[in-house]
Protein backbone atom coordinates (compact mmCIF):
# COMPACT_ATOMS: atom_id res chain seq x y z
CA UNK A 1 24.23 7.62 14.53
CA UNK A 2 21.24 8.98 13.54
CA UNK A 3 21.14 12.09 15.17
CA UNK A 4 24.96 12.83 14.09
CA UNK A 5 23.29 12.15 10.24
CA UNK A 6 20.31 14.24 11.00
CA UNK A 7 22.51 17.60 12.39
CA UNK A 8 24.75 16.79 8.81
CA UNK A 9 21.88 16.68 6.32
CA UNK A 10 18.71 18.10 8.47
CA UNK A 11 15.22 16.78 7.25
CA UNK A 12 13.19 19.38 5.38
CA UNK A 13 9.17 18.95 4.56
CA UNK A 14 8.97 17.99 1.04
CA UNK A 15 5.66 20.84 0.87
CA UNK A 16 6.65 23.48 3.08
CA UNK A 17 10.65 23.28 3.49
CA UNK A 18 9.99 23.51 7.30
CA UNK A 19 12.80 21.47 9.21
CA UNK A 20 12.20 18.48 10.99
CA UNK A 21 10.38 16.27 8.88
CA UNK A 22 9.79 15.26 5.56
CA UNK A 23 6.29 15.23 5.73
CA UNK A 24 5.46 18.06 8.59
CA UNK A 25 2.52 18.15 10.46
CA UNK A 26 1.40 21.27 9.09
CA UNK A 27 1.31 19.92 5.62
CA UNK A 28 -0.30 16.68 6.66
CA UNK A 29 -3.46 18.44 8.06
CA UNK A 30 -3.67 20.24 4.86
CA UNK A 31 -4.04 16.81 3.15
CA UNK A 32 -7.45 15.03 2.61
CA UNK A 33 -7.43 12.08 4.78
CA UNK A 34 -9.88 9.10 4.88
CA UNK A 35 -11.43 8.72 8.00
CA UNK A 36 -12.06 4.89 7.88
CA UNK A 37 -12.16 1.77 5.26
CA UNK A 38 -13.70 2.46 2.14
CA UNK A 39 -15.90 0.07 -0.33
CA UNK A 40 -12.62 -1.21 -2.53
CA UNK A 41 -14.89 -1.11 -5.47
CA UNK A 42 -17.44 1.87 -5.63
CA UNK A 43 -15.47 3.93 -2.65
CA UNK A 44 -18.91 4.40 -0.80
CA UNK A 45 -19.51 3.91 3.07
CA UNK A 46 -19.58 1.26 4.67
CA UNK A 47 -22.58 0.79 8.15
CA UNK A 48 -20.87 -2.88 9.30
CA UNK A 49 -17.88 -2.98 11.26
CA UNK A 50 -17.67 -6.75 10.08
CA UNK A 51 -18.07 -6.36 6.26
CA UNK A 52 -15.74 -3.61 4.71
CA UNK A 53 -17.08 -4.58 1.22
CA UNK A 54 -20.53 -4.04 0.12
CA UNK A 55 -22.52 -7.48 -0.97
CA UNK A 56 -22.65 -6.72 -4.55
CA UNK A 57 -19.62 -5.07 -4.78
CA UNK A 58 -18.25 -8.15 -3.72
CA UNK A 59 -18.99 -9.99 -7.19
CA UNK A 60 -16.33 -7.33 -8.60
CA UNK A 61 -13.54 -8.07 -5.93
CA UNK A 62 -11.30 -10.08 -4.93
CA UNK A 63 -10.40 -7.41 -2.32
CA UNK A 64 -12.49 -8.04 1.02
CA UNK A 65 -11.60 -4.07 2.15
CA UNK A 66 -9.26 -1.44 1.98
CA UNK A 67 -7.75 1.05 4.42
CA UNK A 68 -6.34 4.29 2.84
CA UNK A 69 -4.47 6.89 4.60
CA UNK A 70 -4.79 10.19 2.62
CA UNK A 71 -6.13 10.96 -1.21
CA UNK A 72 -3.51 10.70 -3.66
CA UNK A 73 -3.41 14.19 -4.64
CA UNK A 74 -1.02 16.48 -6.23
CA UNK A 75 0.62 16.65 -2.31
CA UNK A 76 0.59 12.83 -2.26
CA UNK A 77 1.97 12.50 -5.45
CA UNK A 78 4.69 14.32 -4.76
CA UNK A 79 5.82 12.88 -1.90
CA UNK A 80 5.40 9.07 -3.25
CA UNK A 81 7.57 10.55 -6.17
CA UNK A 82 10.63 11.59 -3.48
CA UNK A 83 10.51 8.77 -1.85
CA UNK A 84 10.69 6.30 -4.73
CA UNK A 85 13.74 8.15 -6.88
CA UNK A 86 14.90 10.62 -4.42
CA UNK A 87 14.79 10.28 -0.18
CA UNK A 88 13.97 7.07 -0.26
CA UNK A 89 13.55 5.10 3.06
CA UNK A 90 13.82 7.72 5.04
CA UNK A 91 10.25 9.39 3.78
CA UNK A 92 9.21 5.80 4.04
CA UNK A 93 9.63 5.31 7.67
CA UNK A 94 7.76 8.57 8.19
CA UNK A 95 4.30 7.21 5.37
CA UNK A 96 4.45 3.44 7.73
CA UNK A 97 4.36 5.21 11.19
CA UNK A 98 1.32 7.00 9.98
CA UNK A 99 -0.20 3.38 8.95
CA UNK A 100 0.79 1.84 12.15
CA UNK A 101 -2.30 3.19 13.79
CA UNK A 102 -4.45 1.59 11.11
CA UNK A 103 -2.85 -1.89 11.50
CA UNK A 104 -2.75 -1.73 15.38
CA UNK A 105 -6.68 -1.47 15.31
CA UNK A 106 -8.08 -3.52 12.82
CA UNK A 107 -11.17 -4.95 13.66
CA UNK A 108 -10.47 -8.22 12.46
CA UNK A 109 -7.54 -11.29 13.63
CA UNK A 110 -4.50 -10.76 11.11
CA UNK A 111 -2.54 -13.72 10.31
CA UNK A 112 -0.08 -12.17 7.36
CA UNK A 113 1.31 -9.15 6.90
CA UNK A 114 2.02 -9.16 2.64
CA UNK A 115 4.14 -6.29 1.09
CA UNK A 116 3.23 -5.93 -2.79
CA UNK A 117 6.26 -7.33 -4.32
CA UNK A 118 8.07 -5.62 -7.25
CA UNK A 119 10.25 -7.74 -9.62
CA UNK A 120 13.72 -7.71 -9.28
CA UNK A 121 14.85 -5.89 -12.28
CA UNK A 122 12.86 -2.86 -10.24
CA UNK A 123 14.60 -4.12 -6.99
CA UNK A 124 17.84 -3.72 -8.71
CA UNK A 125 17.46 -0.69 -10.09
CA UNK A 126 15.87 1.44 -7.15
CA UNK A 127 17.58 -0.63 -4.50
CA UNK A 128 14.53 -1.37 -1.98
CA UNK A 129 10.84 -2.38 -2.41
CA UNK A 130 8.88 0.57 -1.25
CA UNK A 131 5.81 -1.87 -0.05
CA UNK A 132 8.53 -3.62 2.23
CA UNK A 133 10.34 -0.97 3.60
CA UNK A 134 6.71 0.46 4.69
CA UNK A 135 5.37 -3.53 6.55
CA UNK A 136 8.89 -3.81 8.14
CA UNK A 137 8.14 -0.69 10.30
CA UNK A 138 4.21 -1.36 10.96
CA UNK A 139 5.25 -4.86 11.85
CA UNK A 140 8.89 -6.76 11.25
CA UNK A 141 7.26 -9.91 11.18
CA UNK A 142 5.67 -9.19 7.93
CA UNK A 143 6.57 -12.18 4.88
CA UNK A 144 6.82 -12.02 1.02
CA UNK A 145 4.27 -14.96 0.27
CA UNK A 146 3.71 -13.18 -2.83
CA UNK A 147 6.94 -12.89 -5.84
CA UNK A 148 6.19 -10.81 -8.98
CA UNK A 149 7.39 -13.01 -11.99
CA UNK A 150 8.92 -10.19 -14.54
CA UNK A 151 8.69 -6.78 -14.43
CA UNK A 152 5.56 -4.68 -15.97
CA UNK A 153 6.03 -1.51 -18.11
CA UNK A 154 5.03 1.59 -15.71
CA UNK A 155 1.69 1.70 -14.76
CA UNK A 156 1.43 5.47 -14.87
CA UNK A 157 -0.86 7.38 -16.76
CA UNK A 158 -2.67 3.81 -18.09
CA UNK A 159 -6.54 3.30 -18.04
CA UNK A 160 -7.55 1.05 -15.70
CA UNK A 161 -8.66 -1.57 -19.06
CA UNK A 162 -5.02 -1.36 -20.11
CA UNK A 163 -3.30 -1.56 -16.23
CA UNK A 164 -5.72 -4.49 -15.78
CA UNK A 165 -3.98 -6.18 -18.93
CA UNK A 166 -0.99 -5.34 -17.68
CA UNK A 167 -0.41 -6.74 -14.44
CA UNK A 168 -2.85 -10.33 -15.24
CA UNK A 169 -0.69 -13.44 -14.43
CA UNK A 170 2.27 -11.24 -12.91
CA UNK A 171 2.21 -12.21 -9.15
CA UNK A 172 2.74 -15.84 -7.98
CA UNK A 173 2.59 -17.44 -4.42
CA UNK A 174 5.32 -18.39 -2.81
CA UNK A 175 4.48 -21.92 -1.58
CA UNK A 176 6.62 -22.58 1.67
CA UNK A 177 3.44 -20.52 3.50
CA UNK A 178 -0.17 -22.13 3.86
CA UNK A 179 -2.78 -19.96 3.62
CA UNK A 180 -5.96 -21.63 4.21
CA UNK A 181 -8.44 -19.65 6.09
CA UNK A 182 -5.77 -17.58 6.78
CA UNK A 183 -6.63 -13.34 7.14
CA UNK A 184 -3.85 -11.49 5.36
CA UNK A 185 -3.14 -7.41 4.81
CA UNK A 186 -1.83 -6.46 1.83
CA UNK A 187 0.90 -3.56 2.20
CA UNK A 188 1.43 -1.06 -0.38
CA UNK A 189 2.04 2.67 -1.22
CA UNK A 190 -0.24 3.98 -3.68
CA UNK A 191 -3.54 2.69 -5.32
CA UNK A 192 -4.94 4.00 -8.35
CA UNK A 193 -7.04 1.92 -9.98
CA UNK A 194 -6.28 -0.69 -8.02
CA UNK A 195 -5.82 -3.47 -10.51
CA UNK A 196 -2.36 -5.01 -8.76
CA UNK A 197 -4.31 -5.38 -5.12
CA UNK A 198 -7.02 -6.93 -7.06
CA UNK A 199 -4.58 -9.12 -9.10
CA UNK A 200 -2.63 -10.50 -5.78
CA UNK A 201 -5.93 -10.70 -3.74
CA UNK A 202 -6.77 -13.11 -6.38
CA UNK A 203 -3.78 -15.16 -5.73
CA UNK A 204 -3.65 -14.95 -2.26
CA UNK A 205 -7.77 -16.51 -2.76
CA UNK A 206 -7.07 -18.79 -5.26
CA UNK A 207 -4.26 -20.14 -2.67
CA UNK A 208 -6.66 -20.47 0.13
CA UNK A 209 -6.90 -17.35 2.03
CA UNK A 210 -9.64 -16.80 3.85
CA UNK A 211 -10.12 -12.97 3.59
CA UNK A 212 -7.88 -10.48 1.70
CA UNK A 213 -7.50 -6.83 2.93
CA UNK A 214 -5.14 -3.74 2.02
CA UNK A 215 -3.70 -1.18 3.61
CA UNK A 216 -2.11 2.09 1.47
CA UNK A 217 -0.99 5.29 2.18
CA UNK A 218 -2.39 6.80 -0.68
CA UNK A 219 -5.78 6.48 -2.61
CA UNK A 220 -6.95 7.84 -5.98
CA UNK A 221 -10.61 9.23 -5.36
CA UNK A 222 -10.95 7.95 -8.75
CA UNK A 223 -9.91 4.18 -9.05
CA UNK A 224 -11.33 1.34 -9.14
C-alpha cells in the first residue's frame, strides 16, 4: 500500500525538490548537526559520559541532559513547519528514524519513553501530536505520563521571560504510572528556549523521577 501511494504522489525533498525523500541526504549533510549531548543550560561540552549536565548548571535545571539532532536553522525551520501544517506524519517518520540512533545508544538504563503532550484543542485541530508520532517510531512502547491541561497561545517569536510565563502550571502527571527513581526521555520536535522541557522535567521530578533527559530533533543555538 505504500509503495502504490508513493508511485501516486512521489516524495520530494522539502530543500532540494530531489525525489525520494522529504528530507534527502544531500540536504541533511548540508545541515549543522550536534555531534553529542549538550549542557541543557549554557550549551557547552560536556568531559563525563555519566553527567550530561554541568554541576552548577544543574541549580538552573530541571533537565538532567539533552540530545539534539541538528540546529534549528532556517533548513530546520522549514521542515518542522511542513510537517506540522502541511506533510505531516510522513516527514515525521523520516525526523524519528534519524533519532532512533540516539535512543538506541544512550549511555544510561531508560525506563520511559515521554512524548511532550499538546492539549487537545491543538490535537483537534492538527489531527496528531507531532512529539508522539516521532516516540511511536523510535520505540512503540513509549506512554503519555504527562497531559497538558489547556492549550497555550503560540510560543513563537516570545522571549524566553514571557514563554517561561507561559507554559508555568500547564503540564500535569498522569497518575496511573509510578515514577520513583524511574529514568525517563522526554520526546519532542523542536527546542528553543527550552522552557516546556524544563516545565515537564519539573513534573516528571516533582513526581519522583529519578533523572529527566530529552531528546529533539531540532535545537536553537540560542535557547536556554
Amino acid at each position: 500500500m505504500d509503495l502504490f501511494l508513493q508511485l501516486i504522489y512521489p516524495k520530494y525533498c522539502l530543500l532540494c525538490f530531489q525525489k525520494g525523500k522529504y528530507i534527502c541526504n544531500d540536504c541533511l549533510k548540508k545541515m549543522s548537526l550536534y555531534d553529542g549531548p549538550i549542557c541543557p543550560i549554557c550549551k557547552g561540552l560536556l568531559r563525563s559520559k555519566k553527567y550530561f549536565i554541568h554541576k552548577i548548571c544543574k541549580r538552573h535545571s530541571s533537565l538532567d541532559g539533552l540530545f539534539p539532532f541538528v540546529k534549528y536553522d532556517e533548513r530546520a525551520k522549514r521542515i518542522i513547519a511542513e510537517s506540522k501544517y502541511k506533510f505531516g506524519k510522513e516527514i515525521l517518520f523520516e525526523i524519528a528514524e534519524m533519532l532512533k540512533n540516539i535512543y538506541s545508544n544512550l549511555p544510561v538504563k531508560i525506563d520511559y519513553l515521554v512524548p511532550v503532550p499538546l492539549s487537545k484543542e491543538k490535537i483537534f485541530k492538527r489531527g496528531f501530536n507531532q512529539s508522539e508520532v516521532i516516540a511511536n517510531k523510535i520505540n512503540f512502547k513509549y506512554k503519555n505520563i504527562l497531559i497538558k491541561k489547556h492549550s497555550t497561545k503560540s510560543q513563537a517569536g516570545s522571549k524566553r521571560n514571557e514563554r517561561i510565563k507561559n507554559i508555568k502550571n500547564t503540564f500535569c502527571f498522569n497518575n496511573k504510572f509510578n515514577l520513583k527513581d524511574k529514568n525517563i526521555i522526554l520526546i519532542d520536535d523542536v527546542c528553543t528556549t527550552g522552557s516546556t522541557l524544563l516545565e515537564c522535567a519539573k513534573v516528571l521530578k516533582e513526581e519522583g523521577a529519578k533523572r529527566v533527559y530529552a531528546i529533539v530533533w531540532a535545537k536553537d543555538e540560542y535557547g536556554f
